[in-house]
C-alpha atoms as a PDB file:
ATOM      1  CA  UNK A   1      31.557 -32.748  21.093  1.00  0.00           C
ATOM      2  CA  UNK A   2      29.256 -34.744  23.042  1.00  0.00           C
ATOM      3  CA  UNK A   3      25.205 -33.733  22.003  1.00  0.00           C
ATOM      4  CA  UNK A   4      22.341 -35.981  22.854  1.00  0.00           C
ATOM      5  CA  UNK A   5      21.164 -37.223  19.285  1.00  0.00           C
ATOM      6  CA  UNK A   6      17.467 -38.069  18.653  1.00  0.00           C
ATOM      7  CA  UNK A   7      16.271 -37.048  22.220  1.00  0.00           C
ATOM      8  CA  UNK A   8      13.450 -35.212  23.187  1.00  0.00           C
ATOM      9  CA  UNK A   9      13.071 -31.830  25.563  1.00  0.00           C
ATOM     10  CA  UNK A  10      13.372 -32.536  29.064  1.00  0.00           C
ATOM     11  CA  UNK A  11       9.988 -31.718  30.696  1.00  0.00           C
ATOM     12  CA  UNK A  12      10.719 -28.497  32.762  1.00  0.00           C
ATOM     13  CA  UNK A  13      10.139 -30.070  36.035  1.00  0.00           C
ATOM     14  CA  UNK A  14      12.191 -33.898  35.353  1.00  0.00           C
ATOM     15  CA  UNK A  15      15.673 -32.377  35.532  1.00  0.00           C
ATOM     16  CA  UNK A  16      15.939 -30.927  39.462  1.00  0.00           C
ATOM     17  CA  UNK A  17      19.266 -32.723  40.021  1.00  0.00           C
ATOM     18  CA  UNK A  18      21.033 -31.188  36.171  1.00  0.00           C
ATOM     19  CA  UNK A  19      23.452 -28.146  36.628  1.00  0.00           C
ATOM     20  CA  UNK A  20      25.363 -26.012  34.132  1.00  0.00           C
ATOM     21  CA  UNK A  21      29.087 -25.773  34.440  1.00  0.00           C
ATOM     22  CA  UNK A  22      30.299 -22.704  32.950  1.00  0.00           C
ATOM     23  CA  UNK A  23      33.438 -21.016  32.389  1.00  0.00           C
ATOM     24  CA  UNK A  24      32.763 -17.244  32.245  1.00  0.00           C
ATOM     25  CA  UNK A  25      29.916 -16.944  29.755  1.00  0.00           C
ATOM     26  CA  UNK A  26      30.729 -20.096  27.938  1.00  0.00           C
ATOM     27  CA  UNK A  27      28.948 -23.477  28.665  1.00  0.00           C
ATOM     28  CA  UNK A  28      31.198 -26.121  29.156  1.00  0.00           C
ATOM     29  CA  UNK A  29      29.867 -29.091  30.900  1.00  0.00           C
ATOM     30  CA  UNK A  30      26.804 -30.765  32.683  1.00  0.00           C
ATOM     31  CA  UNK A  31      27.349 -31.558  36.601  1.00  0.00           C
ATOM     32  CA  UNK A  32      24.621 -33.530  38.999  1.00  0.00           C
ATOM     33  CA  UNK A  33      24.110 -31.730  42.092  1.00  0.00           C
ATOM     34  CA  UNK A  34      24.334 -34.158  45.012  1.00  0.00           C
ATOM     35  CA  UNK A  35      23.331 -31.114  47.767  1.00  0.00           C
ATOM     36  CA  UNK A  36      22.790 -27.116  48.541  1.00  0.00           C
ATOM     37  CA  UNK A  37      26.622 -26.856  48.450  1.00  0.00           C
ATOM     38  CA  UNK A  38      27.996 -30.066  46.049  1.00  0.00           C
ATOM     39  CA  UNK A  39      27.986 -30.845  42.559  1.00  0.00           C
ATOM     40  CA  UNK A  40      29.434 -34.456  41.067  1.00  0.00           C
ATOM     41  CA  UNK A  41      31.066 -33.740  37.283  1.00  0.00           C
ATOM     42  CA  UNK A  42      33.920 -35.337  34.952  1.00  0.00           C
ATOM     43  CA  UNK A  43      37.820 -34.266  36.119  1.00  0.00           C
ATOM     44  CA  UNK A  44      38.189 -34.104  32.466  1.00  0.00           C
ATOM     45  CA  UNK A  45      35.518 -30.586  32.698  1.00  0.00           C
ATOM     46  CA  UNK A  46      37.871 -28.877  34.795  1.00  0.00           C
ATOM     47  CA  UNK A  47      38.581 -25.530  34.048  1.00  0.00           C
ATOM     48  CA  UNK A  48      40.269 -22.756  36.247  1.00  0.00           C
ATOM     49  CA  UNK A  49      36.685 -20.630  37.038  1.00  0.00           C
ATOM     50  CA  UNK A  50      33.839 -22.568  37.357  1.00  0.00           C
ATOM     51  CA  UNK A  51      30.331 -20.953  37.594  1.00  0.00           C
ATOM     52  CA  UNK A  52      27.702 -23.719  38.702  1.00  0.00           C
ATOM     53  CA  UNK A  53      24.230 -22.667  37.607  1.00  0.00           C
ATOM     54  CA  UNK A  54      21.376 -24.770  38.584  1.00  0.00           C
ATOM     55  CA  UNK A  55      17.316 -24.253  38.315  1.00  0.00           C
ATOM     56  CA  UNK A  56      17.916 -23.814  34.311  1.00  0.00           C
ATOM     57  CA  UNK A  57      15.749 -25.028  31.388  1.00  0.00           C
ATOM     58  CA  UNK A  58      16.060 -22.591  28.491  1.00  0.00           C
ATOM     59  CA  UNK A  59      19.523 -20.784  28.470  1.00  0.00           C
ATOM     60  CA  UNK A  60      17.674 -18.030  26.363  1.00  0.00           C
ATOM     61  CA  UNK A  61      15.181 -17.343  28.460  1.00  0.00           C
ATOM     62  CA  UNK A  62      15.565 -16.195  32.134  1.00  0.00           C
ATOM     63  CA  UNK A  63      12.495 -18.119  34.136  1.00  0.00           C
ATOM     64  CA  UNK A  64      13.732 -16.417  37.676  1.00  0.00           C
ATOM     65  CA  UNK A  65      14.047 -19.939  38.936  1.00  0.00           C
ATOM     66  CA  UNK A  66      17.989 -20.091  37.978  1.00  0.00           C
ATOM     67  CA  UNK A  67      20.257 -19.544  40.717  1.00  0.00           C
ATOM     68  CA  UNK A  68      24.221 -19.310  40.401  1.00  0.00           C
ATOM     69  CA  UNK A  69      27.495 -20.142  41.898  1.00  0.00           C
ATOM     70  CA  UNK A  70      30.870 -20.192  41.911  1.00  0.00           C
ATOM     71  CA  UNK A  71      32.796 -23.040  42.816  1.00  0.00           C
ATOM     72  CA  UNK A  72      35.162 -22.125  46.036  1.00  0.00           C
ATOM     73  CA  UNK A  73      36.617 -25.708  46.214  1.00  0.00           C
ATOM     74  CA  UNK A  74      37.459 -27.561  43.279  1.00  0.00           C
ATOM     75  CA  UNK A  75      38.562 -31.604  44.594  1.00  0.00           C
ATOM     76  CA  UNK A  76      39.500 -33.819  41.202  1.00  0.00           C
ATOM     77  CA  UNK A  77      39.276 -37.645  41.872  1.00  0.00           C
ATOM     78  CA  UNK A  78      43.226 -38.318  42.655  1.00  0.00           C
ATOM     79  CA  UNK A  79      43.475 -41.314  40.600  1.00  0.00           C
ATOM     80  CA  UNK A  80      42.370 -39.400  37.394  1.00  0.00           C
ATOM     81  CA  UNK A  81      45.648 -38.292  35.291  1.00  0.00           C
ATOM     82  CA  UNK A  82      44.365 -37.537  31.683  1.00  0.00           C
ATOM     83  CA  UNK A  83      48.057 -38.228  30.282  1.00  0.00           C
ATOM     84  CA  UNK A  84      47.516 -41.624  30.425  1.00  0.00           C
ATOM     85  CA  UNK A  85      46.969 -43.208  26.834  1.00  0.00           C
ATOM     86  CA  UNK A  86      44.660 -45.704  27.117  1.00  0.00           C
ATOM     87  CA  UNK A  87      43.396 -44.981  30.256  1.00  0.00           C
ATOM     88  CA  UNK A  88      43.080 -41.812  29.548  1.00  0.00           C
ATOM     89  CA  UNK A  89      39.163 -41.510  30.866  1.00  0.00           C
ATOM     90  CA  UNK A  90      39.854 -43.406  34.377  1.00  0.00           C
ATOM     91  CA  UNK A  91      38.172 -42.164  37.859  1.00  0.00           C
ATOM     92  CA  UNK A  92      36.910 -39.054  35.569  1.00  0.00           C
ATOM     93  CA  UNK A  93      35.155 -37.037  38.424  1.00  0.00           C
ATOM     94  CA  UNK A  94      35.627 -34.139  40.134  1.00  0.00           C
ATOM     95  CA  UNK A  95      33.237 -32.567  42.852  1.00  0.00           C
ATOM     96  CA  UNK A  96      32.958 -28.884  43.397  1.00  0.00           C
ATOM     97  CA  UNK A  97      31.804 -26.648  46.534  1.00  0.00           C
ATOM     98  CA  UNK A  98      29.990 -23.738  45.408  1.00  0.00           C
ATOM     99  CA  UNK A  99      28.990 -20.386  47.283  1.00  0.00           C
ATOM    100  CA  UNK A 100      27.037 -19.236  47.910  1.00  0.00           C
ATOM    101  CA  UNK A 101      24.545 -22.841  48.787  1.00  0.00           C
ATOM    102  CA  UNK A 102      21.586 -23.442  46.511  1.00  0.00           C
ATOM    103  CA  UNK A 103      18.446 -23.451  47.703  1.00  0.00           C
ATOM    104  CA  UNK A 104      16.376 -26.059  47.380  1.00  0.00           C
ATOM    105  CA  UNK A 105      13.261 -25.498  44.899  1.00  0.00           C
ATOM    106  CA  UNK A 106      10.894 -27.656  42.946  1.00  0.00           C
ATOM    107  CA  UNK A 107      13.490 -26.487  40.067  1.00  0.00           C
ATOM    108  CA  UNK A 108      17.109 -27.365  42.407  1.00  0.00           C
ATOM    109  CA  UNK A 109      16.760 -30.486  43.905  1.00  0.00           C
ATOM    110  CA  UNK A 110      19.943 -33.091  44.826  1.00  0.00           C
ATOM    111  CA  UNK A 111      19.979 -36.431  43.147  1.00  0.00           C
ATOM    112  CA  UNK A 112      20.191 -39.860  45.601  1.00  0.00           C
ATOM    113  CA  UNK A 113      23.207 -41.393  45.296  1.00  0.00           C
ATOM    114  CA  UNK A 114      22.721 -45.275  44.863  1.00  0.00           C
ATOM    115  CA  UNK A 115      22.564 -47.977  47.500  1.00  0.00           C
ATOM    116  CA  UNK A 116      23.327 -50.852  44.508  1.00  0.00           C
ATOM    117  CA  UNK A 117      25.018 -50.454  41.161  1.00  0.00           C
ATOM    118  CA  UNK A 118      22.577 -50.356  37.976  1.00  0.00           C
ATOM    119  CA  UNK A 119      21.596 -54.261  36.615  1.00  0.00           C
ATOM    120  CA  UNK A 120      22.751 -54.823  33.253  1.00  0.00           C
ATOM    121  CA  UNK A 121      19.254 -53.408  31.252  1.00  0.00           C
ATOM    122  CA  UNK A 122      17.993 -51.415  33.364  1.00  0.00           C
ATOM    123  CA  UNK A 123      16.603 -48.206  31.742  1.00  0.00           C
ATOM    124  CA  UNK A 124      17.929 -44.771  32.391  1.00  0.00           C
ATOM    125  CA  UNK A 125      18.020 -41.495  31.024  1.00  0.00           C
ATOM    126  CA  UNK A 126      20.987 -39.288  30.524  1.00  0.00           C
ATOM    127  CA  UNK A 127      20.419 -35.212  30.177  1.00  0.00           C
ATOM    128  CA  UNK A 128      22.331 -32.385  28.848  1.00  0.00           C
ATOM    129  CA  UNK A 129      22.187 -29.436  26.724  1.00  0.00           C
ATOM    130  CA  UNK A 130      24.434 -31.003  23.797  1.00  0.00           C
ATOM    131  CA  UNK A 131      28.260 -29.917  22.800  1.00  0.00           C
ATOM    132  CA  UNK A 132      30.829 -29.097  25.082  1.00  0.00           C
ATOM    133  CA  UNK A 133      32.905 -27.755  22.982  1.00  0.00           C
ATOM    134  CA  UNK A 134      31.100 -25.207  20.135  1.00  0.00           C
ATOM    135  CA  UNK A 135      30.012 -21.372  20.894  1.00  0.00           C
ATOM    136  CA  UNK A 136      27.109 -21.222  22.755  1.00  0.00           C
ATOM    137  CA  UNK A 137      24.665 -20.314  19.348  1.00  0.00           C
ATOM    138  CA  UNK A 138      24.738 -24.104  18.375  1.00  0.00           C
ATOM    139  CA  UNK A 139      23.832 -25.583  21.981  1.00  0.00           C
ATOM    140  CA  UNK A 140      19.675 -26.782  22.006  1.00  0.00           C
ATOM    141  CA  UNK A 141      18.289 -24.148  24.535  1.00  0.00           C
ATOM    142  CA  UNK A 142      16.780 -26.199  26.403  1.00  0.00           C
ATOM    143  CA  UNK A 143      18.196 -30.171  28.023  1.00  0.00           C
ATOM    144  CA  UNK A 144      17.449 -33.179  25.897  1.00  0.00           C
ATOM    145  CA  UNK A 145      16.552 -36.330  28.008  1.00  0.00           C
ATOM    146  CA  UNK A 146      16.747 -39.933  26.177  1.00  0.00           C
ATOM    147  CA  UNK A 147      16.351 -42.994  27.234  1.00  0.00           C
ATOM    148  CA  UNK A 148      19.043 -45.349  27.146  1.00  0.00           C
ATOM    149  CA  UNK A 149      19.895 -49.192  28.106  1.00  0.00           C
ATOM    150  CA  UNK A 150      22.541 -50.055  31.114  1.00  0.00           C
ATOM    151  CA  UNK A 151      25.066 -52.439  28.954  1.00  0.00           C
ATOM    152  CA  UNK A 152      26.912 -55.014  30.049  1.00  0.00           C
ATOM    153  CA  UNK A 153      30.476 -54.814  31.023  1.00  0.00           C
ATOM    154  CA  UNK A 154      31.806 -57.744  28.959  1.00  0.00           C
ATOM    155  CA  UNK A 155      29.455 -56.456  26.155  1.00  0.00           C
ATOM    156  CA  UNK A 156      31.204 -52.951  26.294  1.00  0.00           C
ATOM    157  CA  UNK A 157      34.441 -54.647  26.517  1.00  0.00           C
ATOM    158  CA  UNK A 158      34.110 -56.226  23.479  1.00  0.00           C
ATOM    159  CA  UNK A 159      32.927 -52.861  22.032  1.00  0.00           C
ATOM    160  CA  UNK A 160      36.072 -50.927  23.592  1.00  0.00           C
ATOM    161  CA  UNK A 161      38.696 -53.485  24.644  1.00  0.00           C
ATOM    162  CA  UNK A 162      40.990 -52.166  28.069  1.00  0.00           C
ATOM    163  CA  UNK A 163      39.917 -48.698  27.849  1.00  0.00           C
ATOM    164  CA  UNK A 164      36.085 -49.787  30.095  1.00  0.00           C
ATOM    165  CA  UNK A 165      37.445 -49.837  33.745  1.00  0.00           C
ATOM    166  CA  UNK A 166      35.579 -52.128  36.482  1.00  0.00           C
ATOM    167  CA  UNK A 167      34.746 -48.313  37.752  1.00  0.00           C
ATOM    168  CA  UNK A 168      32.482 -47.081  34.521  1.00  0.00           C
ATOM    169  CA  UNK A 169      29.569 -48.005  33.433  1.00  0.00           C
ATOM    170  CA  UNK A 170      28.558 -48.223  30.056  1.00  0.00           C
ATOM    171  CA  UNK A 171      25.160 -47.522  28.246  1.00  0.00           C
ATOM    172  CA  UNK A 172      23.329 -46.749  25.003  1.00  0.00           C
ATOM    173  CA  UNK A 173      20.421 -47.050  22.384  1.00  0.00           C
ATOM    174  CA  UNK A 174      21.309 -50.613  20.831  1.00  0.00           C
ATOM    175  CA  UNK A 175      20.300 -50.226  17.331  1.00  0.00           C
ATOM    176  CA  UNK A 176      22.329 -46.932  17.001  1.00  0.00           C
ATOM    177  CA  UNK A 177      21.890 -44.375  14.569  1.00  0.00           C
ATOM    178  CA  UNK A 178      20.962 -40.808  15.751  1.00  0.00           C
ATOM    179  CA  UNK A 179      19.571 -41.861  19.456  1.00  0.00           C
ATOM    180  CA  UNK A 180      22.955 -43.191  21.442  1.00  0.00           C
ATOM    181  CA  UNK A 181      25.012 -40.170  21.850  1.00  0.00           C
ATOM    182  CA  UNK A 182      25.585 -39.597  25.035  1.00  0.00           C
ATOM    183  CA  UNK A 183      24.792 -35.733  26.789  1.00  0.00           C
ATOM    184  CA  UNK A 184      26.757 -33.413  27.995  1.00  0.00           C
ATOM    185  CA  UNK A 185      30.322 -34.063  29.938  1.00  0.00           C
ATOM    186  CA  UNK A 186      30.098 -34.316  33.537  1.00  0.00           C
ATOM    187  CA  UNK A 187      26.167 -34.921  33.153  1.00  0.00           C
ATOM    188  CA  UNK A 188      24.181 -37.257  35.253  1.00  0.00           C
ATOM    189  CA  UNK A 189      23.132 -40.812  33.989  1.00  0.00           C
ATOM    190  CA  UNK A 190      19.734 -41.440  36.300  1.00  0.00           C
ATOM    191  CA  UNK A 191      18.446 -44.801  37.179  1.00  0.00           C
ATOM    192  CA  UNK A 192      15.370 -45.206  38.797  1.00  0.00           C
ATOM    193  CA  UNK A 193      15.385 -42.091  40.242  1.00  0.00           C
ATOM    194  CA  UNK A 194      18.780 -42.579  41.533  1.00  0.00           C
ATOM    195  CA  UNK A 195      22.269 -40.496  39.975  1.00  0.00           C
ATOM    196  CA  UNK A 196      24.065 -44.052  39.000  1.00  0.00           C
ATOM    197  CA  UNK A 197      26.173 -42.599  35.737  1.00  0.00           C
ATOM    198  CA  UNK A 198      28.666 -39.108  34.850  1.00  0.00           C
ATOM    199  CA  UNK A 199      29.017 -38.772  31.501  1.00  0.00           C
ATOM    200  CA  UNK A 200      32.394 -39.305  30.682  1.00  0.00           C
ATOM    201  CA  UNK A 201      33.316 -40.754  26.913  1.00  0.00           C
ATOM    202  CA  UNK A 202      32.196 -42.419  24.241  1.00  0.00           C
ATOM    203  CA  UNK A 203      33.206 -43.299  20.017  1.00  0.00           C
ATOM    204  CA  UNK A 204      33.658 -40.536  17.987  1.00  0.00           C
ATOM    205  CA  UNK A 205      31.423 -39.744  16.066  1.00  0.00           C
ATOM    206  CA  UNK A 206      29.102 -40.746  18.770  1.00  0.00           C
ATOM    207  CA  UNK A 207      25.706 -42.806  17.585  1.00  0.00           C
ATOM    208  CA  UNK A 208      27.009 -45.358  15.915  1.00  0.00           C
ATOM    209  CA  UNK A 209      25.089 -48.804  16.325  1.00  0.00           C
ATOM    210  CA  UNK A 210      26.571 -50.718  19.293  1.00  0.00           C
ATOM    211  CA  UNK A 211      28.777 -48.277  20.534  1.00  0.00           C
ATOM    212  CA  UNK A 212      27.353 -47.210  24.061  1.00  0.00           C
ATOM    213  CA  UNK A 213      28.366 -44.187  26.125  1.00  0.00           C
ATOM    214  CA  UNK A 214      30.468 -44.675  28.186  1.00  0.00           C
ATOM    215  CA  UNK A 215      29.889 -43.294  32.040  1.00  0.00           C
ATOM    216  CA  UNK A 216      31.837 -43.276  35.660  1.00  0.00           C
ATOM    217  CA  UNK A 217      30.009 -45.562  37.992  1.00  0.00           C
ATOM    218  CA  UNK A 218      28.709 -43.612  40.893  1.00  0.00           C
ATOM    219  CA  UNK A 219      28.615 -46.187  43.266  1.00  0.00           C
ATOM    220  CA  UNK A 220      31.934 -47.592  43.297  1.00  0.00           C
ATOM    221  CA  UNK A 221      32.802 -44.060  43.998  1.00  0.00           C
ATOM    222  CA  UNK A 222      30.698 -43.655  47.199  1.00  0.00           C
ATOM    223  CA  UNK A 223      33.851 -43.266  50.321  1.00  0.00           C
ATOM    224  CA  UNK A 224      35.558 -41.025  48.020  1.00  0.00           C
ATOM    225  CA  UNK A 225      32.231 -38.782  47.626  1.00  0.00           C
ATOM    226  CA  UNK A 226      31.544 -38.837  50.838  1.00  0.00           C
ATOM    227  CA  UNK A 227      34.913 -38.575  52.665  1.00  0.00           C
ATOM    228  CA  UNK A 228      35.502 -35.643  50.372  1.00  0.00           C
ATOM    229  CA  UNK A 229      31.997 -33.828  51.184  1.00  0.00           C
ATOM    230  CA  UNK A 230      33.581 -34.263  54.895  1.00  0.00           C
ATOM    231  CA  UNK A 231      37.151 -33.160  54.629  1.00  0.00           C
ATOM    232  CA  UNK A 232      35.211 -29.661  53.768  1.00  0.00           C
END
């Protein structure tokens, strides 16, 4: 599973744009919400009932500043097809519609999509509330934030070979150990306040030194976000 290693608590207030993807009771992903009625996540999250919750900090402890959703339309990039060896992880996003709209709070806020792709080092900070894929007793109860290190392409390359697509985006903690895990699936990877990252893969097991997470670029994804958003 994917788990943010050697992160800290996300202040309660610095994670506006993070949703929960659920699937009945049982947390499967992270998503970014991009407005009142759209959430960006990874294609590879999908899951036949999706319940969007967003305004969440502990998942123990109800705040009354949650609000839910269900997720009417469900639109997987087309050129994602998880059969495919190697490229198993390409255009791994999906966006979903929910109903009833969110309503924007200090708590549930959209994320800016970016006008520029990330520069190799810039600093960013991915979120999530750790595995996707154990019961919902081992999760943290609350979203870790670290801080990680945009990475260049050729420098991921070398890392990961053909699998790193002109379309992801790769960063990490360089020295490794516990702090480069990546969060949770489908989670957002912000940049200067902007959503520039989704969670999508990384090494298994994840931390190891010089293997970065590895994330679907937001930006080269911008017509198909927003010719989606208005097909609907």
């Amino acid at each position: 599973g994917k788990r943010i290693l050697g992160g800290s608590e996300c202040p309660t207030s610095a994670h506006p744009g993070l949703v929960l993807l659920f699937y009945f009771d049982q947390h499967q992903c992270g998503g970014a919400l991009l407005s009142t009625q759209w959430v960006l996540t990874a294609a590879h999250c999908r899951t036949r009932h999706i319940q969007v919750r967003a305004g969440e900090h502990s998942l123990a402890t109800l705040t009354g500043q949650e609000q839910y959703a269900t997720a009417v339309d469900v639109v997987v990039h087309p050129g994602f097809d998880s059969a495919q060896g190697d490229n198993a992880y390409a255009h791994d996003l999906m966006l979903l519609r929910v109903e009833p709209p969110f309503t924007i709070t200090r708590y549930v806020q959209p994320l800016a999509l970016p006008r520029s792709p990330p520069a190799t080092s810039t600093n960013c900070t991915v979120m999530g509330w750790g595995t996707t894929t154990s019961p919902q007793e081992s999760f943290p109860d609350t979203p870790q934030c670290l801080n990680v290190t945009v990475v260049g392409d050729d420098e991921c390359r070398m890392v990961y070979g053909s699998k790193v697509t002109e379309d992801m985006l790769c960063a990490g903690v360089a020295a490794g150990g516990k702090d480069s895990c990546q969060g949770d699936s489908g989670g957002p990877l912000i940049c200067n306040g902007v959503l520039q990252g989704i969670v999508s893969w990384g090494d298994h097991p994840c931390g190891q030194a010089g293997k970065p997470g590895v994330y679907s670029q937001v930006y080269n994804y911008l017509p198909w976000i927003r010719e989606t958003i208005g097909e609907h």
